[in-house]
C-alpha atoms as a PDB file:
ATOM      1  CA  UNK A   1       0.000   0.000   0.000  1.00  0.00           C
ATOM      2  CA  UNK A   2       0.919   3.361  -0.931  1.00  0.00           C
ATOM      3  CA  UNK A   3       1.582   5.578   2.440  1.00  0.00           C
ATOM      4  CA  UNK A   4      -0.284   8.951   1.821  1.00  0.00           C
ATOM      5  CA  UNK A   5       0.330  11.834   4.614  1.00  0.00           C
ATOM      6  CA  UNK A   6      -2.969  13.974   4.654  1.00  0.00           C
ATOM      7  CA  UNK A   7      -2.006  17.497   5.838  1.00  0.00           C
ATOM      8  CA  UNK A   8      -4.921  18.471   7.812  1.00  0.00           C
ATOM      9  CA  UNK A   9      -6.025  18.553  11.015  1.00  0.00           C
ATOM     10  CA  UNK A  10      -9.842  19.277  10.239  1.00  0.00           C
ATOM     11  CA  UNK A  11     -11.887  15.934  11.847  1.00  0.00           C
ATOM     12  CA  UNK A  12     -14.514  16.473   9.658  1.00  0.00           C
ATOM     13  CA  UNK A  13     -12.605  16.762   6.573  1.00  0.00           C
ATOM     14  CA  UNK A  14     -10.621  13.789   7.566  1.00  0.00           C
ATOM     15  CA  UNK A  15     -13.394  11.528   7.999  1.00  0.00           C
ATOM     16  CA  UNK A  16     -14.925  12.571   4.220  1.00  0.00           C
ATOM     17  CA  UNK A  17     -11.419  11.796   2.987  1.00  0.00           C
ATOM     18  CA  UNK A  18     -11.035   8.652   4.338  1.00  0.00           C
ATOM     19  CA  UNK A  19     -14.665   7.503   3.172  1.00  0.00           C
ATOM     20  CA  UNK A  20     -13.835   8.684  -0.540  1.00  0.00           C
ATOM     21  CA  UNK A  21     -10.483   6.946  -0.551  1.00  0.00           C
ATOM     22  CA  UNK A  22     -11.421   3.756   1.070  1.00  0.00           C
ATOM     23  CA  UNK A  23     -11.045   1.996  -1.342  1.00  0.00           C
ATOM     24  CA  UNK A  24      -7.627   3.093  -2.854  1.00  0.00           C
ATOM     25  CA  UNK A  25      -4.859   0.648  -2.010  1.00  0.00           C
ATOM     26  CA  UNK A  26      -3.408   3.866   0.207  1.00  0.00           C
ATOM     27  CA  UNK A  27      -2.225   3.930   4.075  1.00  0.00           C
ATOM     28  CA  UNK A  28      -3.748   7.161   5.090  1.00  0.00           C
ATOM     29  CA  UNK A  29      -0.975   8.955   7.378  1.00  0.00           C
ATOM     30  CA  UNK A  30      -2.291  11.928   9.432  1.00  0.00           C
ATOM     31  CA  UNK A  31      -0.569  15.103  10.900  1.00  0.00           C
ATOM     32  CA  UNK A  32      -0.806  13.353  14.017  1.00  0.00           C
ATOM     33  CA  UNK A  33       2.306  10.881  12.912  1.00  0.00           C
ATOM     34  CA  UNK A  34       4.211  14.204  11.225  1.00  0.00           C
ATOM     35  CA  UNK A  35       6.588  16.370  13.404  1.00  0.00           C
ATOM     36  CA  UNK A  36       4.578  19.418  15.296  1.00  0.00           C
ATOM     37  CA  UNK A  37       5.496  22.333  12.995  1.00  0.00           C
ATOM     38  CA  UNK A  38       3.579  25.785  12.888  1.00  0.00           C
ATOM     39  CA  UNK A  39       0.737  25.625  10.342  1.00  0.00           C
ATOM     40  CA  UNK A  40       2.198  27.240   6.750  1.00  0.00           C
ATOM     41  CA  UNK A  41       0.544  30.638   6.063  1.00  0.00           C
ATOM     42  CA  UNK A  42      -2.320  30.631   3.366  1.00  0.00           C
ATOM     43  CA  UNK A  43      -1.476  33.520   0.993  1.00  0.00           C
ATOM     44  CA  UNK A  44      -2.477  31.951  -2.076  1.00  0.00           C
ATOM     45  CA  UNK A  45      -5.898  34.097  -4.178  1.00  0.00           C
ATOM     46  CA  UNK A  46      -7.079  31.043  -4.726  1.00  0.00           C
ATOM     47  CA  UNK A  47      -7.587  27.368  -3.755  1.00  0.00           C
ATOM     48  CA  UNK A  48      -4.958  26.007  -5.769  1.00  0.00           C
ATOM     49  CA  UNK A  49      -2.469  27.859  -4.406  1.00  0.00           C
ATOM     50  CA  UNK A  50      -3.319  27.633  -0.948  1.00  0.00           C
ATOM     51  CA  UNK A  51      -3.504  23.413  -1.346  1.00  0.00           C
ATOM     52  CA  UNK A  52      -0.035  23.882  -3.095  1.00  0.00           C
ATOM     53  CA  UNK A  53       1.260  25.568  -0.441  1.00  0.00           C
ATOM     54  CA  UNK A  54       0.308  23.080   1.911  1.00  0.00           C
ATOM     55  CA  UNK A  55       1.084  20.487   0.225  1.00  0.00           C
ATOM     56  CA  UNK A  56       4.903  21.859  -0.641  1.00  0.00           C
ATOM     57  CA  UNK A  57       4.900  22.568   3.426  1.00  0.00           C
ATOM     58  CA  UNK A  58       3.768  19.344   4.628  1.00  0.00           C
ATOM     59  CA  UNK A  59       5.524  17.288   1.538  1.00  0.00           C
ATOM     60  CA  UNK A  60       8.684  18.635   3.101  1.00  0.00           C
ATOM     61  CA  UNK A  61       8.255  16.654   6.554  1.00  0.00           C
ATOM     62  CA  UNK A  62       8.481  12.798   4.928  1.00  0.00           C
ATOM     63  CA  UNK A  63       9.350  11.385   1.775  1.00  0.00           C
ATOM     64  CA  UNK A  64       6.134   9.969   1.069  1.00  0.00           C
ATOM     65  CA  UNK A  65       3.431  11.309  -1.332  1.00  0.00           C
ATOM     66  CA  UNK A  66       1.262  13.866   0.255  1.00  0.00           C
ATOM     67  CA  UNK A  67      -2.141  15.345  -0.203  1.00  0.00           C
ATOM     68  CA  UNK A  68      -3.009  18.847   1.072  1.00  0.00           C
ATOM     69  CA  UNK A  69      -6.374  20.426  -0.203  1.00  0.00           C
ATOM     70  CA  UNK A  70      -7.798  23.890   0.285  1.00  0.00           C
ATOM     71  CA  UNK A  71     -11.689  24.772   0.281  1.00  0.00           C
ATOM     72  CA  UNK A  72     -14.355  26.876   0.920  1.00  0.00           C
ATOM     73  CA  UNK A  73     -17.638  28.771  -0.154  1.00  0.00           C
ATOM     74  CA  UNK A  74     -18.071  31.216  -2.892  1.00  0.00           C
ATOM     75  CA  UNK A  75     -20.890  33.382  -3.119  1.00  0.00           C
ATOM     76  CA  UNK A  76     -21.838  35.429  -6.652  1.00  0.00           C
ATOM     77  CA  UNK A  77     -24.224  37.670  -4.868  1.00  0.00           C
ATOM     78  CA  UNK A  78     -21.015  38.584  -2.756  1.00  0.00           C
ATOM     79  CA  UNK A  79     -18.537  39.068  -5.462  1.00  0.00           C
ATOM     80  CA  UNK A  80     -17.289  35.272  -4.142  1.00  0.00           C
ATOM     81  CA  UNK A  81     -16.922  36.174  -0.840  1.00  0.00           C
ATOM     82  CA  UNK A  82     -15.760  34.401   1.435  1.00  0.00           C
ATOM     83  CA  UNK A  83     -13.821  32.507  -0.894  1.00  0.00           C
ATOM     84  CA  UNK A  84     -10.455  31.680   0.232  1.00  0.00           C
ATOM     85  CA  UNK A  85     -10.958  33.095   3.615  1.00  0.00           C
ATOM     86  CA  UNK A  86     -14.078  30.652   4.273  1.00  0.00           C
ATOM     87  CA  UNK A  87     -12.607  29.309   6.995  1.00  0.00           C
ATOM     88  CA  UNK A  88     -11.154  32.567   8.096  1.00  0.00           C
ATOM     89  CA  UNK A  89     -14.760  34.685   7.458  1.00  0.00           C
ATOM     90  CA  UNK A  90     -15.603  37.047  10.107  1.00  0.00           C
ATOM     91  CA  UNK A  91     -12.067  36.422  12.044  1.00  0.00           C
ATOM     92  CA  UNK A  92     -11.045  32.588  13.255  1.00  0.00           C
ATOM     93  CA  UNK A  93     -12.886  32.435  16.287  1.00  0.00           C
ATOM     94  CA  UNK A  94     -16.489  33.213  14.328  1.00  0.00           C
ATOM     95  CA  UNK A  95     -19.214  30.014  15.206  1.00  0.00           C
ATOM     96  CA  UNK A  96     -20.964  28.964  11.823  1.00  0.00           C
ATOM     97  CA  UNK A  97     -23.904  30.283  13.172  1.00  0.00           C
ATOM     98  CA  UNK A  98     -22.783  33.910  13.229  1.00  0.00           C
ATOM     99  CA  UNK A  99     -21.009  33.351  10.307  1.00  0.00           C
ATOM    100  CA  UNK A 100     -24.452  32.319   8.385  1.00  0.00           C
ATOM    101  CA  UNK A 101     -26.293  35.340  10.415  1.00  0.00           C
ATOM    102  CA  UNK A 102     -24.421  37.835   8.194  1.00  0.00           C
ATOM    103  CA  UNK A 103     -24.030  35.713   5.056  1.00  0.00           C
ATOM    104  CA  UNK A 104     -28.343  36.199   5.218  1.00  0.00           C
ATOM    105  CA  UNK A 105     -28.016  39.914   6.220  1.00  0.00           C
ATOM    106  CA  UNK A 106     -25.363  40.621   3.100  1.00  0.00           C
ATOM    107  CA  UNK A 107     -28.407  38.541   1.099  1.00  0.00           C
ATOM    108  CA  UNK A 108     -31.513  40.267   2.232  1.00  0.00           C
ATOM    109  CA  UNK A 109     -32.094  42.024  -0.517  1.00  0.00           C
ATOM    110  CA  UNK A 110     -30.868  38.918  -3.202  1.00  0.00           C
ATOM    111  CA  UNK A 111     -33.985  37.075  -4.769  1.00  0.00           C
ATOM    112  CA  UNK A 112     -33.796  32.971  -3.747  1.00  0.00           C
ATOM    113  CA  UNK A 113     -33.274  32.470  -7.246  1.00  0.00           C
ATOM    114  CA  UNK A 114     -30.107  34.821  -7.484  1.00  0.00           C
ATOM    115  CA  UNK A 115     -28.514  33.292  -4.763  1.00  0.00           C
ATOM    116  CA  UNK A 116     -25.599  31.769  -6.404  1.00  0.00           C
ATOM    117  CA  UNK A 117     -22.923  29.985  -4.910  1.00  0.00           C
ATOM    118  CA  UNK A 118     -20.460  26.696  -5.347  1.00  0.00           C
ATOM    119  CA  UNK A 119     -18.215  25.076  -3.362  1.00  0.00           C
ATOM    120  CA  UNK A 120     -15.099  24.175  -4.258  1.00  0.00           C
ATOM    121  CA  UNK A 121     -12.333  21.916  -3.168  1.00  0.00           C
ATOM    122  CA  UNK A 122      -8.650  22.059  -5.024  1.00  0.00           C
ATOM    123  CA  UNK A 123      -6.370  19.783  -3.825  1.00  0.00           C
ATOM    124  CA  UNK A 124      -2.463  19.154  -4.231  1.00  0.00           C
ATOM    125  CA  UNK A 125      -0.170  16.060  -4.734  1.00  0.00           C
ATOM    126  CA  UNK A 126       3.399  16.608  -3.980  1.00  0.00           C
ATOM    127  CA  UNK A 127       6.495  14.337  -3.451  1.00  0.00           C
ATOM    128  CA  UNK A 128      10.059  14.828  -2.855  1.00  0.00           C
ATOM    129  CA  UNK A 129       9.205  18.959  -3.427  1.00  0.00           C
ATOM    130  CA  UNK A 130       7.603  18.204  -7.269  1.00  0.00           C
ATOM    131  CA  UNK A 131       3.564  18.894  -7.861  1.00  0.00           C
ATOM    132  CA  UNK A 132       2.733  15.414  -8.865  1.00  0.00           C
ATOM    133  CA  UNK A 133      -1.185  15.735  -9.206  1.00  0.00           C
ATOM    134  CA  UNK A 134      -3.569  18.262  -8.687  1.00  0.00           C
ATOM    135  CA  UNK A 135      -7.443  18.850  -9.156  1.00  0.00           C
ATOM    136  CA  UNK A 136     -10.621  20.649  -8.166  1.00  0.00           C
ATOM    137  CA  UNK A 137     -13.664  19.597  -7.508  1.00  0.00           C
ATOM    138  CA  UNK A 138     -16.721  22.073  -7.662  1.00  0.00           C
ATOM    139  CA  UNK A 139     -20.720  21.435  -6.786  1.00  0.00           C
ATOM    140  CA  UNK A 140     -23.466  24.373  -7.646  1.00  0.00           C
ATOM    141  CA  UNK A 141     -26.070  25.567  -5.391  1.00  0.00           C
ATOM    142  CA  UNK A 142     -28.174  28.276  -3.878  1.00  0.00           C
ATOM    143  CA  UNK A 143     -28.000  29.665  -0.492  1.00  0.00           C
ATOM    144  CA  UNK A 144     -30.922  29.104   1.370  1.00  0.00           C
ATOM    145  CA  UNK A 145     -32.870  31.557   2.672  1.00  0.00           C
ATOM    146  CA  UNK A 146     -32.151  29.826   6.130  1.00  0.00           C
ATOM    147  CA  UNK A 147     -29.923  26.922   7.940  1.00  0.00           C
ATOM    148  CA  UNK A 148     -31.265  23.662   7.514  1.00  0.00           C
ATOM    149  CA  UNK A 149     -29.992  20.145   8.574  1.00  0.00           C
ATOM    150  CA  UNK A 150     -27.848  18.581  11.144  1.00  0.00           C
ATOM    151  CA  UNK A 151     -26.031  16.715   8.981  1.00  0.00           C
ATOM    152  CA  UNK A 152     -22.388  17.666   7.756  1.00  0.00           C
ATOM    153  CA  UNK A 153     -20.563  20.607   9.063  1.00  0.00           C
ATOM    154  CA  UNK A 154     -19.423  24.067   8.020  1.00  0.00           C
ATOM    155  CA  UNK A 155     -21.211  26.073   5.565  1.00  0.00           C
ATOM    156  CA  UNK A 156     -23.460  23.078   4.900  1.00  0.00           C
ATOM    157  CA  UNK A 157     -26.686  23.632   6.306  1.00  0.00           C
ATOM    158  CA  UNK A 158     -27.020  27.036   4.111  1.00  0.00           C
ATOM    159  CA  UNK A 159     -26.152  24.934   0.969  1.00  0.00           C
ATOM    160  CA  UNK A 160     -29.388  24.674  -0.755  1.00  0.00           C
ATOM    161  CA  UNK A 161     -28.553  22.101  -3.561  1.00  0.00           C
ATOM    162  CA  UNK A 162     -31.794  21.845  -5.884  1.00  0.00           C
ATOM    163  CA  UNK A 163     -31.345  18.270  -7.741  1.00  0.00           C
ATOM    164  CA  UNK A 164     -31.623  17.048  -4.029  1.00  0.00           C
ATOM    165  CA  UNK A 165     -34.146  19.737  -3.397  1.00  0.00           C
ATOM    166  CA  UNK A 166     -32.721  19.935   0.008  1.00  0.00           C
ATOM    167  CA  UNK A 167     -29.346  21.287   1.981  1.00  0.00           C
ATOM    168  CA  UNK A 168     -26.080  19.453   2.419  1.00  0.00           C
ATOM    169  CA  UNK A 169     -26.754  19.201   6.020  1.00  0.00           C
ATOM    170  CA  UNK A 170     -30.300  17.606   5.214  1.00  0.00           C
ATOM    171  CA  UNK A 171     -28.282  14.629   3.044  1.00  0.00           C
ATOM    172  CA  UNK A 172     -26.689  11.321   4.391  1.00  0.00           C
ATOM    173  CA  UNK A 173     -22.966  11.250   3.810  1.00  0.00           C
ATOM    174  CA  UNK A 174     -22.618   9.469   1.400  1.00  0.00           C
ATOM    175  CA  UNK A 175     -25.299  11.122  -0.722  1.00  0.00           C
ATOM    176  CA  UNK A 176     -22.981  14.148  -0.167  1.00  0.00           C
ATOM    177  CA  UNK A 177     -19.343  12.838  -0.833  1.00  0.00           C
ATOM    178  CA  UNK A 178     -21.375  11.605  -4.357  1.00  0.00           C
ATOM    179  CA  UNK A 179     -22.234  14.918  -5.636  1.00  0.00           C
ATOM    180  CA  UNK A 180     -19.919  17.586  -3.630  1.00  0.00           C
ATOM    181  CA  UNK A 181     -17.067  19.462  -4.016  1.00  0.00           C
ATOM    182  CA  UNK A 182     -14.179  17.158  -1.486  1.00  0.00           C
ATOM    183  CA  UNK A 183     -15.767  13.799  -3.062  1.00  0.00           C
ATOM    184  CA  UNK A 184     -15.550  14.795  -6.074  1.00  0.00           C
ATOM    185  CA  UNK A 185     -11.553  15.844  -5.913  1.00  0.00           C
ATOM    186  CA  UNK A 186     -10.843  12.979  -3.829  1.00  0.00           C
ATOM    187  CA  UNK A 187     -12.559  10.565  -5.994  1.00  0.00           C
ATOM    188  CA  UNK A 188     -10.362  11.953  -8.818  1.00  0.00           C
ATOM    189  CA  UNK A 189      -7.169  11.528  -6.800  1.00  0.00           C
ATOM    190  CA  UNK A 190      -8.465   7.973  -5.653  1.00  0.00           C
ATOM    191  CA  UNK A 191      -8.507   7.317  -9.838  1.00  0.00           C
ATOM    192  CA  UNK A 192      -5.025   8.658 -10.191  1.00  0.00           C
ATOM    193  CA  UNK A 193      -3.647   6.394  -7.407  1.00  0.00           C
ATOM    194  CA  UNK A 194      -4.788   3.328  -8.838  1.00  0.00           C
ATOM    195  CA  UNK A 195      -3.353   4.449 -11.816  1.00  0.00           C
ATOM    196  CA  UNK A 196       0.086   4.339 -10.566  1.00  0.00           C
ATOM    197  CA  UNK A 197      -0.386   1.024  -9.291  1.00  0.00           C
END
């Protein structure tokens, strides 16, 4: 089996990755395993860049191929905001909740139907300091007018996606990892790992 470091520390993400590449003949390695180092700064503009830079960071801990990925929540309506500061929107310490709150009070005046927004996911492939694979993965949606669900976590429950007819938060897993944006890029690198086998 292939040994695969994933640089994150996000549990949620973590568990979604390990679902989608179950069934790649990979030995997930976590951060856990990797020397503590300070987290690399994220000055990419966009989700490629910021996965490459983690990727290059982390890559540089262990000779082994590693995986970094960047993601988040553009909004049209908001000229893509957050973006690349998803995590980051409304200062680190901001609860989803409050987070949504203003998302809804920068969309009051936005129709349902001109609500436009994706996620995305980009992730990065490095070894011995070379890019060996990257992707993205993207789904479409709407935000909804409010947060639904308990299902999921982040930006999820405001994630109206309409061939479901209901919010990410509202699906089973593994209805979401088929159709969103982290399944989707992970299912592509799962297809380029058995490919080098």
């Amino acid at each position: 089996m292939t040994p695969l470091l994933v640089a994150t520390t996000n549990a949620d993400k973590l568990r979604e990755i390990r679902a989608v590449l179950a069934g790649a003949a990979v030995d997930l390695r976590t951060l856990e395993a990797a020397p503590r180092v300070p987290e690399p700064e994220e000055s990419g503009l966009t989700f490629a860049e910021n996965a490459r830079i983690k990727a290059l960071y982390y890559g540089a801990l262990t000779s082994h191929l590693t995986v970094a990925e960047d993601s988040g929540l553009e909004i049209d309506a908001l000229g893509g905001e957050p973006g690349v500061r998803s995590a980051r929107f409304l200062g680190p310490g901001a609860s989803y909740p409050a987070r949504f709150a203003e998302i809804q009070r920068r969309l009051a005046e936005v129709p349902e139907h001109a609500r436009q927004a994706r996620f995305v996911c980009a992730l990065s492939v490095v070894q011995d300091g070379e890019v060996r694979f990257e992707t993205t993965g993207t789904i479409e949606g709407l935000i909804a007018a409010e947060a639904r669900g308990i299902g999921g976590f982040g930006y999820d429950p405001i994630f109206f996606y309409p061939p479901f007819g209901r919010t990410l938060a509202e699906v089973s897993a593994a209805e979401k990892l088929s159709v969103a944006h982290r399944g989707l890029a992970f299912s592509a690198l799962a297809d380029w790992l058995r490919g080098r086998v």
